[in-house]
N, C-alpha and C. Protein backbone atom coordinates (compact mmCIF):
# COMPACT_ATOMS: atom_id res chain seq x y z
N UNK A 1 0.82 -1.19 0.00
CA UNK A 1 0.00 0.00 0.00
C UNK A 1 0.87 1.26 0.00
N UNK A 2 2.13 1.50 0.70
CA UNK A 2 2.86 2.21 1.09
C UNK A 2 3.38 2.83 -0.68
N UNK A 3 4.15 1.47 -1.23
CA UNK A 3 4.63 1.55 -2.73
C UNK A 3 3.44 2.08 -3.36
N UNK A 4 2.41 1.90 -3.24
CA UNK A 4 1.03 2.52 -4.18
C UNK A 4 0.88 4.11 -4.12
N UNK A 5 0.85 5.02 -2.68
CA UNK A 5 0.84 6.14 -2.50
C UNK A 5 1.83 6.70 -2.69
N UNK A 6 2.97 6.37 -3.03
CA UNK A 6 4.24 6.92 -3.43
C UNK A 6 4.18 6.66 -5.14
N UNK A 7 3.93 5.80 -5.60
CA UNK A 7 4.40 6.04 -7.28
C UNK A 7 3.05 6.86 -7.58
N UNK A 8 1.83 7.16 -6.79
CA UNK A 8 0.69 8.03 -6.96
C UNK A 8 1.47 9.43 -6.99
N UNK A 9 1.87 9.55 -5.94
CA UNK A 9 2.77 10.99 -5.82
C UNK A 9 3.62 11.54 -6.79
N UNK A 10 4.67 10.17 -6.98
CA UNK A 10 5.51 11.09 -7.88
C UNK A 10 5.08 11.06 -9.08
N UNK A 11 4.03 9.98 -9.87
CA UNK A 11 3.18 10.27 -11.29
C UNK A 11 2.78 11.66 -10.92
N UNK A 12 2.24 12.20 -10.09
CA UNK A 12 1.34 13.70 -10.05
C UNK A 12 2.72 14.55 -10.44
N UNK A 13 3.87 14.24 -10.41
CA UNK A 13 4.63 15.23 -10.62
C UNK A 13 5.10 16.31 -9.24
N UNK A 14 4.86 15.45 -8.11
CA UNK A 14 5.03 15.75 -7.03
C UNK A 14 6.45 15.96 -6.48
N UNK A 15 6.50 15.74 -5.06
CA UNK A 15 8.31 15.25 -4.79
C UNK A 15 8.84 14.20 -4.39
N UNK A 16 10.11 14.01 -4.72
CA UNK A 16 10.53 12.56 -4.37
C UNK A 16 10.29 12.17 -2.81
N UNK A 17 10.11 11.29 -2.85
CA UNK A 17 9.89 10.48 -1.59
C UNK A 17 10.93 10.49 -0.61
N UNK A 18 11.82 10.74 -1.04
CA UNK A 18 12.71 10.71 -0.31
C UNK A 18 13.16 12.37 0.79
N UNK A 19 11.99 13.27 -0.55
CA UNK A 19 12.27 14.71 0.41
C UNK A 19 11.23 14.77 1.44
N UNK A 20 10.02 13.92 0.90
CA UNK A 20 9.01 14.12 2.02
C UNK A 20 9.31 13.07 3.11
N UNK A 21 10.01 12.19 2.95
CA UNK A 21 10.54 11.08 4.01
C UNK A 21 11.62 12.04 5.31
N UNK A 22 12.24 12.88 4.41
CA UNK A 22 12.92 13.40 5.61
C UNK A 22 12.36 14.62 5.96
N UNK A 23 11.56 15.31 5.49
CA UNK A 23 10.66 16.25 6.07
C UNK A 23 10.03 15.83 6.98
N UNK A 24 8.97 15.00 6.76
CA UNK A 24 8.47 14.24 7.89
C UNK A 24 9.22 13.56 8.94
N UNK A 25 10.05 13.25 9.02
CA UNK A 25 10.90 12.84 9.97
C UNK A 25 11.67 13.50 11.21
N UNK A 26 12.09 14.78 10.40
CA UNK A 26 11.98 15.96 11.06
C UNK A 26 11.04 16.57 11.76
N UNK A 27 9.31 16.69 11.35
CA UNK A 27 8.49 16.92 12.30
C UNK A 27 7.83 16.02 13.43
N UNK A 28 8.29 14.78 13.12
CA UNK A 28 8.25 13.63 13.85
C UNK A 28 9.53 13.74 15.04
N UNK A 29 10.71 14.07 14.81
CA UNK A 29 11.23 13.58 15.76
C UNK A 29 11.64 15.19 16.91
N UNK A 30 11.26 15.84 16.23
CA UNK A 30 10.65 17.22 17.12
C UNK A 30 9.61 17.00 18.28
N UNK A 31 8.97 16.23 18.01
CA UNK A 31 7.93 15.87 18.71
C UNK A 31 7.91 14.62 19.77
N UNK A 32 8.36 13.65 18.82
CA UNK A 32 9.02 12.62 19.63
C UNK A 32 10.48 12.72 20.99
N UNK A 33 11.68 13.30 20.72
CA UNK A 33 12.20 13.34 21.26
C UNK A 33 11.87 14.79 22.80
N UNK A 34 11.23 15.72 21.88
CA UNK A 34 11.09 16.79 23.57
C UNK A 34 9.74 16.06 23.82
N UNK A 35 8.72 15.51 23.04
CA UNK A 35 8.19 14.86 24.15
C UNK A 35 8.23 13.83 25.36
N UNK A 36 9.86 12.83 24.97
CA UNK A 36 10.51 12.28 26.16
C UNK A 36 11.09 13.01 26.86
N UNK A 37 12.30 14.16 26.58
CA UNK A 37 12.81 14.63 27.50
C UNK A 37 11.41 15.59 28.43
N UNK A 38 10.37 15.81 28.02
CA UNK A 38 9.50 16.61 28.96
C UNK A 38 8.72 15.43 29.96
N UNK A 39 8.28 14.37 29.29
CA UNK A 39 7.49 13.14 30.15
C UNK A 39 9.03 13.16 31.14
N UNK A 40 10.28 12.95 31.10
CA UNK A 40 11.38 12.45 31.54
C UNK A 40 11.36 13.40 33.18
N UNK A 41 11.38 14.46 32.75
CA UNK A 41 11.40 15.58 33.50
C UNK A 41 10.10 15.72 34.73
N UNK A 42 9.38 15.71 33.86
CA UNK A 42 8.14 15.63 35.07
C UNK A 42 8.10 14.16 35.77
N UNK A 43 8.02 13.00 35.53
CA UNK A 43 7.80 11.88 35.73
C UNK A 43 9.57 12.02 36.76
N UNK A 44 10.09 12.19 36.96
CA UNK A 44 11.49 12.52 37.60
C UNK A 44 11.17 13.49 38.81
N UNK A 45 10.76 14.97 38.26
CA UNK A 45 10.39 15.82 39.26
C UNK A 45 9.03 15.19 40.20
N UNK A 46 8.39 14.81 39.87
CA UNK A 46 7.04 14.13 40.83
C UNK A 46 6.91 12.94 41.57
N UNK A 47 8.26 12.34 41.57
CA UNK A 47 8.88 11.36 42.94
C UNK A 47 9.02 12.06 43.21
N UNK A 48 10.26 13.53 42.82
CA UNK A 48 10.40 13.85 44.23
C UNK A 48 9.68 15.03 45.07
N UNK A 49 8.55 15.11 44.25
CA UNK A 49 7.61 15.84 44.70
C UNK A 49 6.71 15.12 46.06
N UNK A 50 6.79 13.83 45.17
CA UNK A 50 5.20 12.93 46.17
C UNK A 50 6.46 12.40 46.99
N UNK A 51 7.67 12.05 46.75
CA UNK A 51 8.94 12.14 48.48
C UNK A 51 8.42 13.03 49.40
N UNK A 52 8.46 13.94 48.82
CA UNK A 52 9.15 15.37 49.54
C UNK A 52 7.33 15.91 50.40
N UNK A 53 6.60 15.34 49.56
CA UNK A 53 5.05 15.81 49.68
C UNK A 53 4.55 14.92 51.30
N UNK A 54 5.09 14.37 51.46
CA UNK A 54 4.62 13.13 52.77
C UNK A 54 5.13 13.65 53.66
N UNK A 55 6.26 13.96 53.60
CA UNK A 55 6.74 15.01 55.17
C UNK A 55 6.39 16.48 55.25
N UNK A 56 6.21 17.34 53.77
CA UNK A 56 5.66 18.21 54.09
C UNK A 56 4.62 18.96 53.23
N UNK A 57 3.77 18.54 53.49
CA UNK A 57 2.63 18.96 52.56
C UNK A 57 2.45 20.04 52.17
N UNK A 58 2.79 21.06 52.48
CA UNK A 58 2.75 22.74 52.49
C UNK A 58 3.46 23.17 51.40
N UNK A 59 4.43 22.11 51.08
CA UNK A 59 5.62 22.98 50.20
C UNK A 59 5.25 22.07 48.38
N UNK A 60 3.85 21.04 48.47
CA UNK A 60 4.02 20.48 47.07
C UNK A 60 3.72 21.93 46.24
N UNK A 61 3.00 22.70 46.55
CA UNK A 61 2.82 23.68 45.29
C UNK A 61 3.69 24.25 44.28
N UNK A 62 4.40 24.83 45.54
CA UNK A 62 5.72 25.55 45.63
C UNK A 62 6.81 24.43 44.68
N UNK A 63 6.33 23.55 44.83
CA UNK A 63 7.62 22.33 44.23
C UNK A 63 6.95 22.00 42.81
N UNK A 64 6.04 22.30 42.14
CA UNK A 64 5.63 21.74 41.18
C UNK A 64 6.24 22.58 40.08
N UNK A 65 7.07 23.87 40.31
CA UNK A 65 7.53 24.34 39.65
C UNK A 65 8.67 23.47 38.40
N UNK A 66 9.27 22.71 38.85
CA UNK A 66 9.56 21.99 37.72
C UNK A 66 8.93 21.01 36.92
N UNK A 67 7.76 20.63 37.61
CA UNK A 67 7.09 19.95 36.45
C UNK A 67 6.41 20.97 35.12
N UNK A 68 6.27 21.64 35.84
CA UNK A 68 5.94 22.86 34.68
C UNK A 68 7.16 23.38 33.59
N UNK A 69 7.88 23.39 34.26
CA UNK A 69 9.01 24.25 33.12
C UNK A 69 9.53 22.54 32.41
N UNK A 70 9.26 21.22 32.69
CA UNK A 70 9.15 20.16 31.79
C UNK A 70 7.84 20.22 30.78
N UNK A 71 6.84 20.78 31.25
CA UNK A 71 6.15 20.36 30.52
C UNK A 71 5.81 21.52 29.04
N UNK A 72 6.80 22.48 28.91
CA UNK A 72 6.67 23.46 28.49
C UNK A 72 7.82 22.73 27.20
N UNK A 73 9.06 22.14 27.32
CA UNK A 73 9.73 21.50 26.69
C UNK A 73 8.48 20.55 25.32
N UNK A 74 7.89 20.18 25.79
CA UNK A 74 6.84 19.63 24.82
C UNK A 74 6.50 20.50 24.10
N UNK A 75 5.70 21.61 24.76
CA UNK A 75 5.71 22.35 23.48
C UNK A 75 6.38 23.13 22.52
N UNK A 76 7.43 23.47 22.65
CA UNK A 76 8.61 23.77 22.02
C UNK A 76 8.49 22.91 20.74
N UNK A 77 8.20 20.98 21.10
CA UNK A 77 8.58 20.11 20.48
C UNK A 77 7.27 20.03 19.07
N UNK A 78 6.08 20.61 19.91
CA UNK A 78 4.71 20.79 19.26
C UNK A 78 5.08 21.72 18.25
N UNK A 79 5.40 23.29 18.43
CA UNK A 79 5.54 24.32 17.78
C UNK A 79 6.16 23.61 16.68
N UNK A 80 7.54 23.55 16.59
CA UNK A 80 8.42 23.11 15.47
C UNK A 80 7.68 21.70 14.37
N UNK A 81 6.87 21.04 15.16
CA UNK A 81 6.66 19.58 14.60
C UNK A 81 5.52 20.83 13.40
N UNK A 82 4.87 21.12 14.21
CA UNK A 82 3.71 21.73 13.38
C UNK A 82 4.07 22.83 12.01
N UNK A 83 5.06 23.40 12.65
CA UNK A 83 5.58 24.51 11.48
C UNK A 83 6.56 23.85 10.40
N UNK A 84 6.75 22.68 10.78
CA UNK A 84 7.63 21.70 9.87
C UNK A 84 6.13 20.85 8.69
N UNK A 85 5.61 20.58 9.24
CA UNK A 85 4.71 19.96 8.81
C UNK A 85 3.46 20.56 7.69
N UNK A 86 3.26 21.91 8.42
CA UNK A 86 2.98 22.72 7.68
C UNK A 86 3.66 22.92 6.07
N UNK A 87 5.22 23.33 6.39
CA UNK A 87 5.45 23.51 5.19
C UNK A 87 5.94 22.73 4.32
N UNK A 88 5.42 21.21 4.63
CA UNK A 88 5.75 20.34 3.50
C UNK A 88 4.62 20.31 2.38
N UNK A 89 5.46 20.00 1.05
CA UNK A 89 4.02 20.29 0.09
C UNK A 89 4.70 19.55 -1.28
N UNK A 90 3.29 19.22 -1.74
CA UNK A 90 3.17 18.16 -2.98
C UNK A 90 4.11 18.85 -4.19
N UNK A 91 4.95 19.64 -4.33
CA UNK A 91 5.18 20.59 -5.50
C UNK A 91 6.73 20.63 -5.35
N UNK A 92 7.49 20.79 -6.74
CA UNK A 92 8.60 20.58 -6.81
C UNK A 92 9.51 21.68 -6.18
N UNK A 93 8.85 22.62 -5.44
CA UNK A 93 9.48 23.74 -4.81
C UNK A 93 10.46 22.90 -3.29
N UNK A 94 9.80 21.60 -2.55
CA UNK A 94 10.26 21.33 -1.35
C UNK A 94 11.58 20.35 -2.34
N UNK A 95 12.38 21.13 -2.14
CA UNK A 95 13.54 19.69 -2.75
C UNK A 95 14.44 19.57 -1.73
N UNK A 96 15.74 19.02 -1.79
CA UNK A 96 16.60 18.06 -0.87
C UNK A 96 17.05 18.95 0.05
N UNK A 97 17.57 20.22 -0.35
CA UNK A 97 18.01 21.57 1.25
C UNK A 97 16.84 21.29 1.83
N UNK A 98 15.73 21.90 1.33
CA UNK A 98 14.50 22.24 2.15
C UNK A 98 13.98 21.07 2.95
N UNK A 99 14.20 19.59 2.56
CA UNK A 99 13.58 18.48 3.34
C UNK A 99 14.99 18.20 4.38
N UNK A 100 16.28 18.49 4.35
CA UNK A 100 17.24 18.32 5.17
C UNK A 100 17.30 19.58 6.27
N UNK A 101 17.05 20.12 5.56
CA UNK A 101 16.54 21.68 6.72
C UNK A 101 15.74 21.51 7.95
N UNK A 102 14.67 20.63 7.27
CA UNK A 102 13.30 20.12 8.58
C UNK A 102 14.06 19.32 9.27
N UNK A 103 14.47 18.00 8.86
CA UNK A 103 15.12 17.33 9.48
C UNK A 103 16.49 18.06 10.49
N UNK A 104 16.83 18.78 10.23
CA UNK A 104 17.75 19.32 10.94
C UNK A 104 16.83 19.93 12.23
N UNK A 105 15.91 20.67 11.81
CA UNK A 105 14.89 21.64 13.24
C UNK A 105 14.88 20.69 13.97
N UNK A 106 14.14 19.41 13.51
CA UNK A 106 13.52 18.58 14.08
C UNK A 106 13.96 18.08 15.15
N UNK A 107 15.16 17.68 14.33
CA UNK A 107 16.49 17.13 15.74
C UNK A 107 17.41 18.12 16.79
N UNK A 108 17.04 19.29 16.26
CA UNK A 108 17.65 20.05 17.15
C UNK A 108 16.81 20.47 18.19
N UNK A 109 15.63 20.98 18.13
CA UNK A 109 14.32 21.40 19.14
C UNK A 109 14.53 20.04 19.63
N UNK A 110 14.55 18.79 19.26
CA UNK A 110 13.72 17.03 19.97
C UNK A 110 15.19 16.85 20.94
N UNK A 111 16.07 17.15 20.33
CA UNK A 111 17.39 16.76 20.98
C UNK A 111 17.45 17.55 22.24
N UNK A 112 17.59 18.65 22.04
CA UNK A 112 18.23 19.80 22.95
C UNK A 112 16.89 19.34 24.04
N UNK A 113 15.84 19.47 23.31
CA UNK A 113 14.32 19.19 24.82
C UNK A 113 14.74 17.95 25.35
N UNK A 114 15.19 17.02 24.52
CA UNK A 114 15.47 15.75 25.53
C UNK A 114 16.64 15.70 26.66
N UNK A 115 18.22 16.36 26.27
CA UNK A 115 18.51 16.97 27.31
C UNK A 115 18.36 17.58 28.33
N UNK A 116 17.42 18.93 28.36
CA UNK A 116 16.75 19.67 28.69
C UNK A 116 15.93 19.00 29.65
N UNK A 117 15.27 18.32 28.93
CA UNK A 117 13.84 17.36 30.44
C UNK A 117 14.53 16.75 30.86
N UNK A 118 15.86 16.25 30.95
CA UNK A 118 16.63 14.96 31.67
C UNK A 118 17.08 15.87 32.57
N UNK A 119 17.77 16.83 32.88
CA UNK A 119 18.45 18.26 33.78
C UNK A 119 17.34 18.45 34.21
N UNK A 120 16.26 18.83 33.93
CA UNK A 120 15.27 19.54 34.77
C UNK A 120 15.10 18.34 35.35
N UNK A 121 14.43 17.22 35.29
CA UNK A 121 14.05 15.93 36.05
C UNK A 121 15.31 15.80 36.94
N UNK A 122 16.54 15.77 36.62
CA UNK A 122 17.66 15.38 37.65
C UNK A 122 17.37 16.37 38.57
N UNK A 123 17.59 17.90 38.42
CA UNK A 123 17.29 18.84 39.43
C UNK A 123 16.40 19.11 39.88
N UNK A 124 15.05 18.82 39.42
CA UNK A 124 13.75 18.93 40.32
C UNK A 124 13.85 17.86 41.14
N UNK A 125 14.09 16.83 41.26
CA UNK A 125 13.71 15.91 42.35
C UNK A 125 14.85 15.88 43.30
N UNK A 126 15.96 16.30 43.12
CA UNK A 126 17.23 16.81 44.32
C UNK A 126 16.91 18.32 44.68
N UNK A 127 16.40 18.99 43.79
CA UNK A 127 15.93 20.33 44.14
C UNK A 127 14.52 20.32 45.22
N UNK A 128 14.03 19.58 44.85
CA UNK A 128 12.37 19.96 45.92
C UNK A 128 12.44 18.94 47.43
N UNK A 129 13.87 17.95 47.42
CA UNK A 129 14.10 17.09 48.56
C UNK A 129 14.86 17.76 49.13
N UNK A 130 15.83 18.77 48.66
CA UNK A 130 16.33 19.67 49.35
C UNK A 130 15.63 21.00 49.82
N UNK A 131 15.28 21.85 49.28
CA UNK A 131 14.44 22.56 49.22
C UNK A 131 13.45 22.30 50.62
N UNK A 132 12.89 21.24 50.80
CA UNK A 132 12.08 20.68 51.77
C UNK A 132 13.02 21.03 53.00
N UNK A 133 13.95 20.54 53.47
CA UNK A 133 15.50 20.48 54.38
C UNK A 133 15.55 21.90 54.24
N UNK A 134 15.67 22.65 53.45
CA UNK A 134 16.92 24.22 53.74
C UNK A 134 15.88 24.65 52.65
N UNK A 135 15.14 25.72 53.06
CA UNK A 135 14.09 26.31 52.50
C UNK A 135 15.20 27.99 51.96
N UNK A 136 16.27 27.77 52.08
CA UNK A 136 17.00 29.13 51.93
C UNK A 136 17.61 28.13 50.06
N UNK A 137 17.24 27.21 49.78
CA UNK A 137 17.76 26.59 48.28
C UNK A 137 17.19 27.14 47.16
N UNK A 138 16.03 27.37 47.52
CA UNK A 138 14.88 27.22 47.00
C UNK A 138 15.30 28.49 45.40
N UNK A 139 15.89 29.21 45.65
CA UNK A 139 16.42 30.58 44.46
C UNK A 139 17.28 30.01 43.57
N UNK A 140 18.26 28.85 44.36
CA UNK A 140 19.35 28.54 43.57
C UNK A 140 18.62 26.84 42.76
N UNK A 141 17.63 26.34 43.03
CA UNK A 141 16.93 25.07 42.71
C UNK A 141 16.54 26.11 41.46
N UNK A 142 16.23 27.16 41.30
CA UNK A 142 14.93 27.53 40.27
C UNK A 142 16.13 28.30 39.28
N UNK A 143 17.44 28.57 39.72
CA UNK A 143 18.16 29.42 39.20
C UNK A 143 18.91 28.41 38.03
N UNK A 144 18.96 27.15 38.64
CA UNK A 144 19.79 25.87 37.71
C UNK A 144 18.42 25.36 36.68
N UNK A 145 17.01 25.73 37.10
CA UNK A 145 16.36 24.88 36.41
C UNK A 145 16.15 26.21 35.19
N UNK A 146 16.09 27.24 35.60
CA UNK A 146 16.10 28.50 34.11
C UNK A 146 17.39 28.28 33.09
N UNK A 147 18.26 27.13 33.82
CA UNK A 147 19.30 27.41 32.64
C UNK A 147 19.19 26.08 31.65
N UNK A 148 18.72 25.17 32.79
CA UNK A 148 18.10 23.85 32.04
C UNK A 148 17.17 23.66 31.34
N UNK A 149 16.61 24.69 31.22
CA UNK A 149 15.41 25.16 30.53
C UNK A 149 15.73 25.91 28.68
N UNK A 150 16.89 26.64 29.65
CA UNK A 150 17.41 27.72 28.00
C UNK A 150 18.05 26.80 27.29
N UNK A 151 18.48 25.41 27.70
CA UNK A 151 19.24 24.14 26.82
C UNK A 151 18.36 24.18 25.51
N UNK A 152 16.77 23.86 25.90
CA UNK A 152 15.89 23.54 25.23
C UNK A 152 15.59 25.29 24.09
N UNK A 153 15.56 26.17 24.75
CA UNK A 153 15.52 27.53 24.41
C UNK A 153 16.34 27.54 22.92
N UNK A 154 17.40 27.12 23.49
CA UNK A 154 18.34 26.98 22.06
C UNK A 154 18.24 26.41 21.23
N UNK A 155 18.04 25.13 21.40
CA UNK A 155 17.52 23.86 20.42
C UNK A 155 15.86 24.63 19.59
N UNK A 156 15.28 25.48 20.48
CA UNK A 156 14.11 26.14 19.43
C UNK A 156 14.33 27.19 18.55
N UNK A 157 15.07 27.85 19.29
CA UNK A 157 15.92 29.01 18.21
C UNK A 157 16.29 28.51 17.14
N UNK A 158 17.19 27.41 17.68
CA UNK A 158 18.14 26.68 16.39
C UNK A 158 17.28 26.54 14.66
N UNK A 159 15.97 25.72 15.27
CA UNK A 159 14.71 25.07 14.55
C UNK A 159 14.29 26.10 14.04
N UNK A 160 13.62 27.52 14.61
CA UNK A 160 12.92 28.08 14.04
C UNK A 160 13.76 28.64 12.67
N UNK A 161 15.01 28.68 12.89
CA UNK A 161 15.67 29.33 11.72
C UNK A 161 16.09 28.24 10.92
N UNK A 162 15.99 27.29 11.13
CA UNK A 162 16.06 25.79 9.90
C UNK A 162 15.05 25.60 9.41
N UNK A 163 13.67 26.14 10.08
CA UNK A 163 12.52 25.39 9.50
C UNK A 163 11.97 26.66 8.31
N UNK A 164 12.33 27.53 8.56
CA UNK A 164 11.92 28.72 7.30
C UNK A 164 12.94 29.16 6.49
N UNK A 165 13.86 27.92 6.43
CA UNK A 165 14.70 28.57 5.30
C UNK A 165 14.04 27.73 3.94
C-alpha cells in the first residue's frame, strides 16, 4: 500500500519520496524526542515531589515548579513539529536543502528538549528534597532549572531558523 501512495505521488509530478521522508521525519522527531525529555522531567520531578510531599505537605505547590518548566519542553517540540509539517508540500518547490533543513529543526528542538527534560528531572527531584530540608535553596533550585530550561531555548531558536529557510 505504502509503494502505491508513493508512485501516486511522484506520477502527479510531485516530490521525491525521499524529500518528504525526511521532512516528515523531522516533524516527527521534534515531537518525539522533547516529548521524552518533557514526560522524563516531570515523571522525575514528581517522585520527588510525592517524596518530599509526605513530610511536608505545604511545600508540594511551591515544588511543582519543575514539572511545569518540563512540561513546556513539549511544546517547544509541538511548535516546530507543526511549522515543519505545515510547510511540506506536494510541489517541486520542497527539494533536498529544504527536506534536510526540517530534518535538521527537528532534531535540534527534539534533541536539545530531551537533554533539557533529563536536567530539569535530575534537578527537580534533588531540588524539591532539598528545598524541603533548607528552605534558603529554594532561588538557587529555580536558578539551575532557568538554565536547564534555555538548553531547550536553544535547540528552538536553532529550529525556528532551519525550518523557514
Amino acid at each position: 500500500m505504502f509503494g502505491t501512495l508513493m508512485d501516486i505521488m511522484l506520477a502527479e509530478g510531485g516530490i521525491e519520496a525521499s524529500n518528504a521522508f525526511f521532512g516528515f521525519m523531522g516533524s516527527a522527531s521534534a515531537l518525539i524526542f522533547a516529548c521524552i525529555g518533557a514526560a522524563y522531567g516531570t515523571a522525575k520531578s514528581g517522585v520527588g515531589i510525592a517524596s518530599m510531599g509526605v513530610m511536608h505537605p505545604q511545600l508540594v505547590m511551591r515544588s511543582v515548579i519543575p514539572v511545569v518548566m518540563a512540561g513546556v519542553i513539549g511544546i517547544y517540540g509541538l511548535i516546530i513539529a507543526v511549522i515543519i509539517a505545515v510547510g511540506i508540500s506536494n510541489s517541486d518547490e520542497f527539494n533536498s536543502f529544504k527536506a534536510f533543513s526540517r530534518l535538521g529543526a527537528g532534531l535540534s528542538v527534539g534533541l536539545s528538549g530531551l537533554a533539557a527534560g533529563m536536567a530539569i528531572g535530575i534537578v527537580g527531584d534533588a531540588g524539591v528534597r532539598a528545598n524541603a530540608q533548607q528552605p534558603k535553596l529554594f532561588v538557587g533550585m529555580i536558578l539551575i532549572l532557568i538554565f536547564a530550561e534555555a538548553l531547550a531555548l536553544y535547540g528552538l531558536i536553532v529550529a525556528l531558523i532551519l525550518a523557514i529557510k
